[in-house]
Protein backbone atom coordinates (compact mmCIF):
# COMPACT_ATOMS: atom_id res chain seq x y z
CA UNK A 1 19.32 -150.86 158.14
CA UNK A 2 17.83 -154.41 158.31
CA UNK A 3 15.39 -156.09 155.72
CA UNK A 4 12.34 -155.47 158.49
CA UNK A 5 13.04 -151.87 159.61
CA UNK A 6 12.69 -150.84 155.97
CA UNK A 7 8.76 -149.20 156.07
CA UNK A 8 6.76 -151.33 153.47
CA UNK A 9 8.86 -154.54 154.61
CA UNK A 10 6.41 -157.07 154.09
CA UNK A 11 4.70 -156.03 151.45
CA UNK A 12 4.24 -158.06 148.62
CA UNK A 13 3.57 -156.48 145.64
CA UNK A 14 2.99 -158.65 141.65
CA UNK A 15 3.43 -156.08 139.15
CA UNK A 16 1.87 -156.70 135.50
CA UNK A 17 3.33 -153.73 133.52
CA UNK A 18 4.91 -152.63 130.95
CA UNK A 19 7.22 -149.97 129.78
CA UNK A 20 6.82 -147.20 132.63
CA UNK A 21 3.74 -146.06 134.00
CA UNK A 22 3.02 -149.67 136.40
CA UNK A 23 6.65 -150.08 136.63
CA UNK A 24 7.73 -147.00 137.92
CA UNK A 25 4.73 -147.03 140.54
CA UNK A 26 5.85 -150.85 142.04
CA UNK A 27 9.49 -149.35 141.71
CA UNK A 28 8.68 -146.62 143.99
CA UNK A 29 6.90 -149.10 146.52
CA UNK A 30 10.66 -151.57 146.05
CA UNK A 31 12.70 -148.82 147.07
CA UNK A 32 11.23 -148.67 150.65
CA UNK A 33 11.39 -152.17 151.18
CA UNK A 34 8.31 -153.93 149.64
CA UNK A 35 8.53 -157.54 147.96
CA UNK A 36 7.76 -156.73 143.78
CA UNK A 37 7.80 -159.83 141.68
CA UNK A 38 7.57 -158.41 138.21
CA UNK A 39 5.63 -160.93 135.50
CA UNK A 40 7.23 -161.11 132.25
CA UNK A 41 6.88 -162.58 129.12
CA UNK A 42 8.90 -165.72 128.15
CA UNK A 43 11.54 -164.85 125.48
CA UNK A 44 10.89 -161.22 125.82
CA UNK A 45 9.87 -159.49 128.70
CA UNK A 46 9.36 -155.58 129.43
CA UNK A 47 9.76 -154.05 126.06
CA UNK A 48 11.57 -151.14 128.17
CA UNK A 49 14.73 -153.89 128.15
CA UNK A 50 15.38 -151.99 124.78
CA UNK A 51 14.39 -148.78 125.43
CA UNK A 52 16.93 -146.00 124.20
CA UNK A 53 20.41 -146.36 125.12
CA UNK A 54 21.58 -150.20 125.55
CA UNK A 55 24.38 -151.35 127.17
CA UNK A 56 26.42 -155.26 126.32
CA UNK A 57 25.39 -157.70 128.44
CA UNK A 58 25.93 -161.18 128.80
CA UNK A 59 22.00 -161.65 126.65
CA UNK A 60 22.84 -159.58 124.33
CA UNK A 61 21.92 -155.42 125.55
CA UNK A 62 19.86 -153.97 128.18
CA UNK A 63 18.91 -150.91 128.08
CA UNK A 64 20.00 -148.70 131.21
CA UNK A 65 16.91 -147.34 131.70
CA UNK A 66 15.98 -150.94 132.72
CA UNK A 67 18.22 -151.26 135.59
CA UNK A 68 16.94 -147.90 137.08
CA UNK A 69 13.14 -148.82 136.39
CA UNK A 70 13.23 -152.63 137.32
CA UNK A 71 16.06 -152.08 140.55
CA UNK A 72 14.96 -153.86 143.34
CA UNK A 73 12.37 -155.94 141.49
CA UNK A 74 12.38 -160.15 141.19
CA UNK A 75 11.81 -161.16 137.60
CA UNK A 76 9.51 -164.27 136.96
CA UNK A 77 8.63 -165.62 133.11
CA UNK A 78 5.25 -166.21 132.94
CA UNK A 79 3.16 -167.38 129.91
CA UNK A 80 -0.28 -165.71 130.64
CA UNK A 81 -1.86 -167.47 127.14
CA UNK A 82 -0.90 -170.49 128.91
CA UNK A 83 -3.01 -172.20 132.12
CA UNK A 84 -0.54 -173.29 134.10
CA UNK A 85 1.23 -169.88 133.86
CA UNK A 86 -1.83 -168.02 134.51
CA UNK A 87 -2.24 -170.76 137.22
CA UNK A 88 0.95 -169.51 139.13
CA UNK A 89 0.29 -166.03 138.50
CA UNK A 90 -3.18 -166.90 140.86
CA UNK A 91 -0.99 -168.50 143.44
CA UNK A 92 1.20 -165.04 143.55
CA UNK A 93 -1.62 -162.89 143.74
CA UNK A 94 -2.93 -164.84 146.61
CA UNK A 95 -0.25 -163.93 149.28
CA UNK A 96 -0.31 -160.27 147.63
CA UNK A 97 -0.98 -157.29 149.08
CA UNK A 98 -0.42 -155.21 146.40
CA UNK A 99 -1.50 -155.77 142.37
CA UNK A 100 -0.10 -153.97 140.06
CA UNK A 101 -1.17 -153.91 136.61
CA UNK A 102 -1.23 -150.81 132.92
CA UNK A 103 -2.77 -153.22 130.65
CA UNK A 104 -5.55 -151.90 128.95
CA UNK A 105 -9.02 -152.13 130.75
CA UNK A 106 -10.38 -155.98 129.68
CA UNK A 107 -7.07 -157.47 129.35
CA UNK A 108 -7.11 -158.69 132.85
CA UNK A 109 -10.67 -159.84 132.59
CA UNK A 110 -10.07 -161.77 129.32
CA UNK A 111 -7.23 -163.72 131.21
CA UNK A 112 -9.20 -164.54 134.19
CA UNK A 113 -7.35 -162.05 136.56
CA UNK A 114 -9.70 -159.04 136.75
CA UNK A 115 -10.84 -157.64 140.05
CA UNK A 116 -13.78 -160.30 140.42
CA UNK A 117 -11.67 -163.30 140.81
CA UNK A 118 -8.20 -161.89 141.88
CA UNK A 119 -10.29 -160.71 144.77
CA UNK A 120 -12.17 -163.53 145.39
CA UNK A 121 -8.86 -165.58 145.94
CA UNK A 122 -7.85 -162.39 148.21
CA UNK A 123 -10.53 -160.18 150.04
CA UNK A 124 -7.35 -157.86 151.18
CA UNK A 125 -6.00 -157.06 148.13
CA UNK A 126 -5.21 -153.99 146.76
CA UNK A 127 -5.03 -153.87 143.18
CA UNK A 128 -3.80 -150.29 141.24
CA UNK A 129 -5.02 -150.33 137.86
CA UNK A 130 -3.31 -147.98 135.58
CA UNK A 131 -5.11 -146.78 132.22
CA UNK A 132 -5.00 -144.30 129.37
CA UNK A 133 -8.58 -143.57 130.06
CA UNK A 134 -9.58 -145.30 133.64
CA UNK A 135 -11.68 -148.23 133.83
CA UNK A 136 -15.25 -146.49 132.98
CA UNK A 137 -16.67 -144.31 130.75
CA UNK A 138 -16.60 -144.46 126.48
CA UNK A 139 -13.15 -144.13 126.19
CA UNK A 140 -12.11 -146.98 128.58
CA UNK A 141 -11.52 -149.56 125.72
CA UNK A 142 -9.06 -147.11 124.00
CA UNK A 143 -5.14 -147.39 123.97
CA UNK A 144 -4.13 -144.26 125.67
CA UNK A 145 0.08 -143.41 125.89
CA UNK A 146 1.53 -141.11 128.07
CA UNK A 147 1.48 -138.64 125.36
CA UNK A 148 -2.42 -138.67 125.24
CA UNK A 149 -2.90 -138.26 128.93
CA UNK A 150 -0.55 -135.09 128.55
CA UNK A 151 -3.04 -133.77 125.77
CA UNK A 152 -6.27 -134.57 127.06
CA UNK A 153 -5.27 -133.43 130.62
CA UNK A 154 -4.31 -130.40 129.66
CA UNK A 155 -0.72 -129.98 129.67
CA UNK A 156 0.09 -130.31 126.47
CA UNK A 157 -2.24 -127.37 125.61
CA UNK A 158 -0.30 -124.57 127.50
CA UNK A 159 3.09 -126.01 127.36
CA UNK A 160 5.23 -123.64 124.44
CA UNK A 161 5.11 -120.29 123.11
CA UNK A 162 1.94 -118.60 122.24
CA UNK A 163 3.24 -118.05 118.45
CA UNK A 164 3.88 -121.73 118.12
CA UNK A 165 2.22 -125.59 118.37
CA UNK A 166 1.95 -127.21 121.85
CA UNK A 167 4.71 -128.86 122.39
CA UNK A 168 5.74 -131.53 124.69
CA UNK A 169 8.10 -132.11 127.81
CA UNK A 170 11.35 -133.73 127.46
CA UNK A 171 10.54 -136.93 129.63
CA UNK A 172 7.52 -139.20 129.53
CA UNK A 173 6.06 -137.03 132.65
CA UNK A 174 2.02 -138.18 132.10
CA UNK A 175 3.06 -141.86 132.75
CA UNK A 176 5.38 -140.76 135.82
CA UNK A 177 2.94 -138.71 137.44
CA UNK A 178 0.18 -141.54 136.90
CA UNK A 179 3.02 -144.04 138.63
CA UNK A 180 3.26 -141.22 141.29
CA UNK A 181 -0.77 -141.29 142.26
CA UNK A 182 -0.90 -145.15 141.91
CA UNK A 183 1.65 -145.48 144.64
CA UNK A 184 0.03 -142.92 146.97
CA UNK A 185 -3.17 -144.73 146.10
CA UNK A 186 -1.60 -148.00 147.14
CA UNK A 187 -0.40 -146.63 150.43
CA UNK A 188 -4.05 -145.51 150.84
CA UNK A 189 -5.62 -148.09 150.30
CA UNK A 190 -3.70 -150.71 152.74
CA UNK A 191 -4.36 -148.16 155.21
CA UNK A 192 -8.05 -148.17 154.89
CA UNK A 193 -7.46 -152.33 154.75
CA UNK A 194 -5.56 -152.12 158.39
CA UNK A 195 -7.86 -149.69 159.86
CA UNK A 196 -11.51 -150.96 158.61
CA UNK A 197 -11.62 -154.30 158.46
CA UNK A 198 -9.10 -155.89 156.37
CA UNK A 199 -10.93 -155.28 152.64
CA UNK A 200 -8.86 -154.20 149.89
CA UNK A 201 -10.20 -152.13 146.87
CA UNK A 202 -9.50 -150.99 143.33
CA UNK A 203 -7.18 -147.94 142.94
CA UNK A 204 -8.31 -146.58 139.15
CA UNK A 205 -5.75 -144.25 137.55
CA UNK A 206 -6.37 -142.64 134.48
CA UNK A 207 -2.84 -141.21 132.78
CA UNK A 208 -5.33 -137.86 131.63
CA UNK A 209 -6.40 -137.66 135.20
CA UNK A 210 -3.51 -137.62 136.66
CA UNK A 211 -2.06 -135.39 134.31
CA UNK A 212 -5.61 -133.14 134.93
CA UNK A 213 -5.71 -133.31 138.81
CA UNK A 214 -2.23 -131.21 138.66
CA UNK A 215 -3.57 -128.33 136.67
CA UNK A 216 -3.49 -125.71 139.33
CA UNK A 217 -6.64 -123.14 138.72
CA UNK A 218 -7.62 -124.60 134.93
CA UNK A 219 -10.70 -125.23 135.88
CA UNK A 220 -12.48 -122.44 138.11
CA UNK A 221 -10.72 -119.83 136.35
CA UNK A 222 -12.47 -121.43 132.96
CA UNK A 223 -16.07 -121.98 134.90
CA UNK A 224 -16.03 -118.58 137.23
CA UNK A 225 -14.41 -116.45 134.08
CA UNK A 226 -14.76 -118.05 130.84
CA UNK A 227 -10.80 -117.70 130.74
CA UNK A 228 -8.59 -120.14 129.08
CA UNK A 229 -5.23 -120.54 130.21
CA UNK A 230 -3.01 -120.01 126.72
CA UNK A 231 0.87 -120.72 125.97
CA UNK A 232 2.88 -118.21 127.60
CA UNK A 233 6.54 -119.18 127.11
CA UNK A 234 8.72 -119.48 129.96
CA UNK A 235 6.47 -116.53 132.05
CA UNK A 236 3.44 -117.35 133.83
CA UNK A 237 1.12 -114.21 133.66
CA UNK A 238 -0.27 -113.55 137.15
CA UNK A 239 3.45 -114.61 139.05
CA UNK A 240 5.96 -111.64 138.06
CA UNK A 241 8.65 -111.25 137.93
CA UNK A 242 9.69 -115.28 137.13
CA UNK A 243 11.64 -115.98 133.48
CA UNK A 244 14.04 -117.20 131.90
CA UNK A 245 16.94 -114.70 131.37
CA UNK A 246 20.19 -114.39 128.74
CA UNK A 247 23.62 -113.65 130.30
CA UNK A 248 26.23 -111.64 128.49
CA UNK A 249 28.16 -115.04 128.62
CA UNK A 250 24.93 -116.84 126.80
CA UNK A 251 23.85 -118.88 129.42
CA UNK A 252 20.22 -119.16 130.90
CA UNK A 253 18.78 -118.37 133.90
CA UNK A 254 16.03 -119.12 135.52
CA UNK A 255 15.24 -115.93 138.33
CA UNK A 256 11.96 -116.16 140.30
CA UNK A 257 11.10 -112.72 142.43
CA UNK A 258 7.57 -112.96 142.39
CA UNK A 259 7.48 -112.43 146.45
CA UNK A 260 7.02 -109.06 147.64
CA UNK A 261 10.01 -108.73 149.79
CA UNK A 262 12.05 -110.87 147.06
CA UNK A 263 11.41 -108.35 144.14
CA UNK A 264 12.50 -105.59 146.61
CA UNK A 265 15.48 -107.44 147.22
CA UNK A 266 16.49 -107.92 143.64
CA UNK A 267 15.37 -104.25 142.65
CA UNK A 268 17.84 -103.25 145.28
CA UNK A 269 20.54 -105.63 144.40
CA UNK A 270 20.74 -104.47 140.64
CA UNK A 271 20.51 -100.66 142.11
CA UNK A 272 17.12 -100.10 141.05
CA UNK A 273 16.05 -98.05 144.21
CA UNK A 274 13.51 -96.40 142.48
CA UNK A 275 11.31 -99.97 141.18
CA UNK A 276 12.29 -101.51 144.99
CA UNK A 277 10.42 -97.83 146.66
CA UNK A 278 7.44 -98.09 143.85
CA UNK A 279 4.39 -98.54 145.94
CA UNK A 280 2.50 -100.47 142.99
CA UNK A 281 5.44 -102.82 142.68
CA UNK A 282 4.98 -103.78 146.18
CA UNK A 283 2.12 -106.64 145.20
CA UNK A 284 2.21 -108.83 142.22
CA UNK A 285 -1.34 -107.51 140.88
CA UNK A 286 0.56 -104.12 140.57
CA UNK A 287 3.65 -105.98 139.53
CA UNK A 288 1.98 -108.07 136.84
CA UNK A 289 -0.13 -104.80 135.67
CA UNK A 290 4.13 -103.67 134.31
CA UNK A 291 5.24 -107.21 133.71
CA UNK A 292 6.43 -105.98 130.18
CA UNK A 293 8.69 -103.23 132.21
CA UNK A 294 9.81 -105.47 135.02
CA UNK A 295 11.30 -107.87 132.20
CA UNK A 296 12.67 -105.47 130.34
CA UNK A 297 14.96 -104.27 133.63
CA UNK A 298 16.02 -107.82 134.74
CA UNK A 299 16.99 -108.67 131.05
CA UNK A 300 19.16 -106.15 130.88
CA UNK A 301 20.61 -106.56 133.66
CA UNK A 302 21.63 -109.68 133.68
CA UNK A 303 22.74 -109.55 130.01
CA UNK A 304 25.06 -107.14 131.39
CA UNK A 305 26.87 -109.31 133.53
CA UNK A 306 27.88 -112.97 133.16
CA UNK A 307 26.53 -115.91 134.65
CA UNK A 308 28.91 -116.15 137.49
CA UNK A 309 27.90 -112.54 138.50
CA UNK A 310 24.30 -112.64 138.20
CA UNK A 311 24.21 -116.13 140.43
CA UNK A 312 26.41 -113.99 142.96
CA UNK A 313 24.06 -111.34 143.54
CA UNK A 314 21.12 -113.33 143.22
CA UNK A 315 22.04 -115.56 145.90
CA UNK A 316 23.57 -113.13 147.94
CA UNK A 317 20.41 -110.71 148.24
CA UNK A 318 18.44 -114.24 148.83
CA UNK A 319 16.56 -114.50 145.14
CA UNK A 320 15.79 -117.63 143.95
CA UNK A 321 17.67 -118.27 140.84
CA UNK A 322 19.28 -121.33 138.87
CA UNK A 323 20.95 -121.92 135.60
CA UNK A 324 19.05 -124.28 133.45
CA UNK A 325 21.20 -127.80 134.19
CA UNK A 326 21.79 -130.26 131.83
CA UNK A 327 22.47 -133.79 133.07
CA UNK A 328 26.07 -133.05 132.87
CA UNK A 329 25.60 -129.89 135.12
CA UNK A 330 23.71 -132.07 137.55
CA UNK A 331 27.07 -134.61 137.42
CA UNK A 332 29.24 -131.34 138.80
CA UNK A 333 26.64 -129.72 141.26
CA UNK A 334 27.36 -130.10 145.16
CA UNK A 335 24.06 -130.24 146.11
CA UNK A 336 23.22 -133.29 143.82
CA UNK A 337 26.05 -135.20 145.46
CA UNK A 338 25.78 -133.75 149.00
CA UNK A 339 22.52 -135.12 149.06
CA UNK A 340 23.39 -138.32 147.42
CA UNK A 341 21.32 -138.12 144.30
CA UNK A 342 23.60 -139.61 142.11
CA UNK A 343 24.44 -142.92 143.30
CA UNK A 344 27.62 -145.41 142.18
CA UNK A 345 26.45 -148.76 140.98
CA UNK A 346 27.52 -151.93 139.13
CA UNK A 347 26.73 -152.52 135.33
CA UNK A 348 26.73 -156.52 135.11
CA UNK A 349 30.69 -156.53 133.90
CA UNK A 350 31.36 -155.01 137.11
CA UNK A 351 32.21 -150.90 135.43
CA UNK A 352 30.67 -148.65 138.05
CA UNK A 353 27.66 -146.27 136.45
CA UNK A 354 25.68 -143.68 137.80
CA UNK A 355 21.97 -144.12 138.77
CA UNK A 356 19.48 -141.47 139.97
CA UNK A 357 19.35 -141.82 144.00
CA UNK A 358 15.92 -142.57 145.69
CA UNK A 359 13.82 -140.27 146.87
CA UNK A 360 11.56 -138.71 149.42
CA UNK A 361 14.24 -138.89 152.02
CA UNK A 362 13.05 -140.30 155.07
CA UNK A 363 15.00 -139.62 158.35
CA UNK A 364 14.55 -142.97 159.82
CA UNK A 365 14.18 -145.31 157.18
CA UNK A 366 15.68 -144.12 154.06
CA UNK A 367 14.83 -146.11 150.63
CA UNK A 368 17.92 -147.37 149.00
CA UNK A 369 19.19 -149.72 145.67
CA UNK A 370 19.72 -153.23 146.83
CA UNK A 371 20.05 -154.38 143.27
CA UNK A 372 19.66 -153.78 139.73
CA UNK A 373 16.96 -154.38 137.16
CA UNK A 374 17.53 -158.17 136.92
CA UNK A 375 18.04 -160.67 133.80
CA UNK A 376 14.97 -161.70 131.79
CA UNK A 377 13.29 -164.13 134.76
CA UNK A 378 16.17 -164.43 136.96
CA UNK A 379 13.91 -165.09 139.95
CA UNK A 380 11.60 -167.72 138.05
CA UNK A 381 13.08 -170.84 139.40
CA UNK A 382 13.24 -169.43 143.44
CA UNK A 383 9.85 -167.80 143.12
CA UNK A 384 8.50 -171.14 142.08
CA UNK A 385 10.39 -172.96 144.65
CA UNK A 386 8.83 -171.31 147.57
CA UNK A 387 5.67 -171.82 146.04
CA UNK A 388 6.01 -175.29 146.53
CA UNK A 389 6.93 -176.41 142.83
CA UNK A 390 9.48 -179.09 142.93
CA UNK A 391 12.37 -179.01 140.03
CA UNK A 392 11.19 -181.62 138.04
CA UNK A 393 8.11 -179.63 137.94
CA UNK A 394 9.77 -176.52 136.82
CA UNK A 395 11.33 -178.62 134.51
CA UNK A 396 8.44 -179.14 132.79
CA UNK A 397 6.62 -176.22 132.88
CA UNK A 398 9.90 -174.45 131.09
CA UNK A 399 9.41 -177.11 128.86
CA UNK A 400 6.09 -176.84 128.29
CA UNK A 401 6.17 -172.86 127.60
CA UNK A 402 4.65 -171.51 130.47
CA UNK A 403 7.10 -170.14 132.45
């Protein structure tokens, strides 16, 4: 597939982010073709370049988180305390179509980029503003992590077992799902610009909003009942039967029968006529009423049996079940590869690694990897070439300290 038939070819997008929440929205938007030219920092750059486990490279190590996060991405240096740096960052953001930016709200203002002038230079352009807090109301000023947006939003509160502290999940998932709504945001946004008129806007994500917006019936259920959704472990009351299960062999299960026909299925399948022909088993109120029972049947059951077994039956009576993968599991599984979700790449010494694949999977045109998280400004010189800087120029501004 060709450059232009990718479907946000032409897009230019400047990201000014950090670490994972901006990142991993402008990654999303490289994938499928648009033009990201990530700002960094002279001399250091995304801190995520030393994020958790690093690999030798020719400056030292880069993490290899940072070639997933920053694949498909230019890098440019950029001193932003500096004018001329802050000068070329202008001239990028004036043939954007896409900002990008997870500094905390007045950052961008103090450095003269903030909505006001950025789109004064550019009346289409769409800039995604990614916060702990948004960019109004008291808390705006605050520093808010990933971690915070979890708590405040509400996930952090009925994630565990009732007998024990909140606790959290094993990825950074408020700053991904934040990255998640900026992108859709983005998307939205250049479609209002193409169908009304050519105006762009500010998309304003708040990391405890977008944690918030996914809490399912929090919020009525509070208002309508007074009810307050506690920890419940690895059941949900109100979906039964869906747990986590123990095989004789001591692996875990997760088996979800919480559709009428499925728990009729599985009843059946384990020879439990008599719970498949029970009339108050035949909804979930009347199976959630005998949750307690339900459990106690399937858990014995499948700690009967091994693994192998209860996978068997479960898939052959068409029940939804899974063992719990670990990353390694994932490396074996013939789904993950028939689908192409664990793609071959090149570390910089040329020893093929494994990277996650791209997803949503479109039919036509598919997102893909054209390259790895690049070097600490690799694209500085080119970038600034097409802007019309001439060497000697660049010259000077390395020397200088603003790029």
């Amino acid at each position: 597939m060709t450059e232009s038939a990718k479907p946000l070819a032409g897009v230019k997008v400047v990201e000014f982010g950090t670490l994972i929440a901006g990142p991993f929205c402008s990654r999303i938007l490289a994938e499928f073709g648009a033009e990201v030219i990530k700002i960094e920092a002279p001399g250091e750059g995304d801190p995520l370049r030393k994020w958790r486990k690093l690999y030798p490279t020719g400056d030292g190590e880069t993490s290899l988180w940072w070639f997933v996060q920053a694949r498909n991405k230019q890098s440019v240096t950029l001193n932003l305390k500096h004018p001329e740096g802050i000068a070329i960052a202008r001239k990028l953001v004036a043939e954007a179509d896409i900002v990008v930016e997870n500094f905390r709200p007045g950052v961008m203002e103090k450095l003269g980029l903030g909505w006001d002038p950025l789109s004064a230079i550019n009346p289409g352009l769409v800039m995604v503003r990614l916060s702990g807090f948004g960019q109004t109301g008291p808390m705006a000023s605050q520093p808010g992590f990933g971690a915070i947006g979890e708590s405040m939003g509400g996930l952090r509160y009925v994630t565990g077992f009732p007998d024990r502290p909140p606790v959290k999940t094993g990825i950074s998932i408020g700053d991904s799902i934040a990255a998640l709504w900026g992108a859709l945001g983005a998307l939205m946004a250049l479609r209002h610009r193409e169908v009304h008129g050519g105006k762009g806007q500010v998309v304003d994500v708040a990391l405890y909003e977008a944690v918030f917006a996914m809490m399912e019936s929090l919020v009525p259920e509070f208002d309508v009942f007074g009810f307050i959704r506690e920890r419940t472990g690895n059941v949900m009351p109100g979906i039964t039967p869906s747990n986590t299960h123990t095989t004789r062999d001591g692996k875990h299960l997760i088996i979800g029968a919480n559709g009428d026909a499925i728990f009729r299925r599985l009843m059946l399948a384990i020879g439990r006529v008599d719970l498949a022909d029970d009339p108050q088993l035949g909804s979930n109120a009347g199976r959630d009423a005998r949750a307690a029972e339900i459990y106690g049947v399937i858990d014995a059951w499948v700690g009967a049996n091994d693994a192998e077994t209860v996978l068997r039956i479960a898939a052959e009576a068409q029940v939804p079940s899974s063992p719990i993968y670990s990353v390694a599991d994932m490396f074996r599984d013939p789904q993950f590869l028939a689908r192409q979700m664990l793609e071959v790449a090149q570390l910089p010494d040329g020893k093929d690694f494994r990277i996650p694949g791209v997803i949503p999977k479109l039919s036509l045109t598919p997102g893909e990897t054209r390259w790895l998280g690049p070097a600490l400004g690799e694209h500085t010189e080119t970038v600034l070439d097409r802007l019309g800087y001439s060497p000697d120029e660049i010259v000077r501004l390395r020397g200088d300290g603003a790029i």
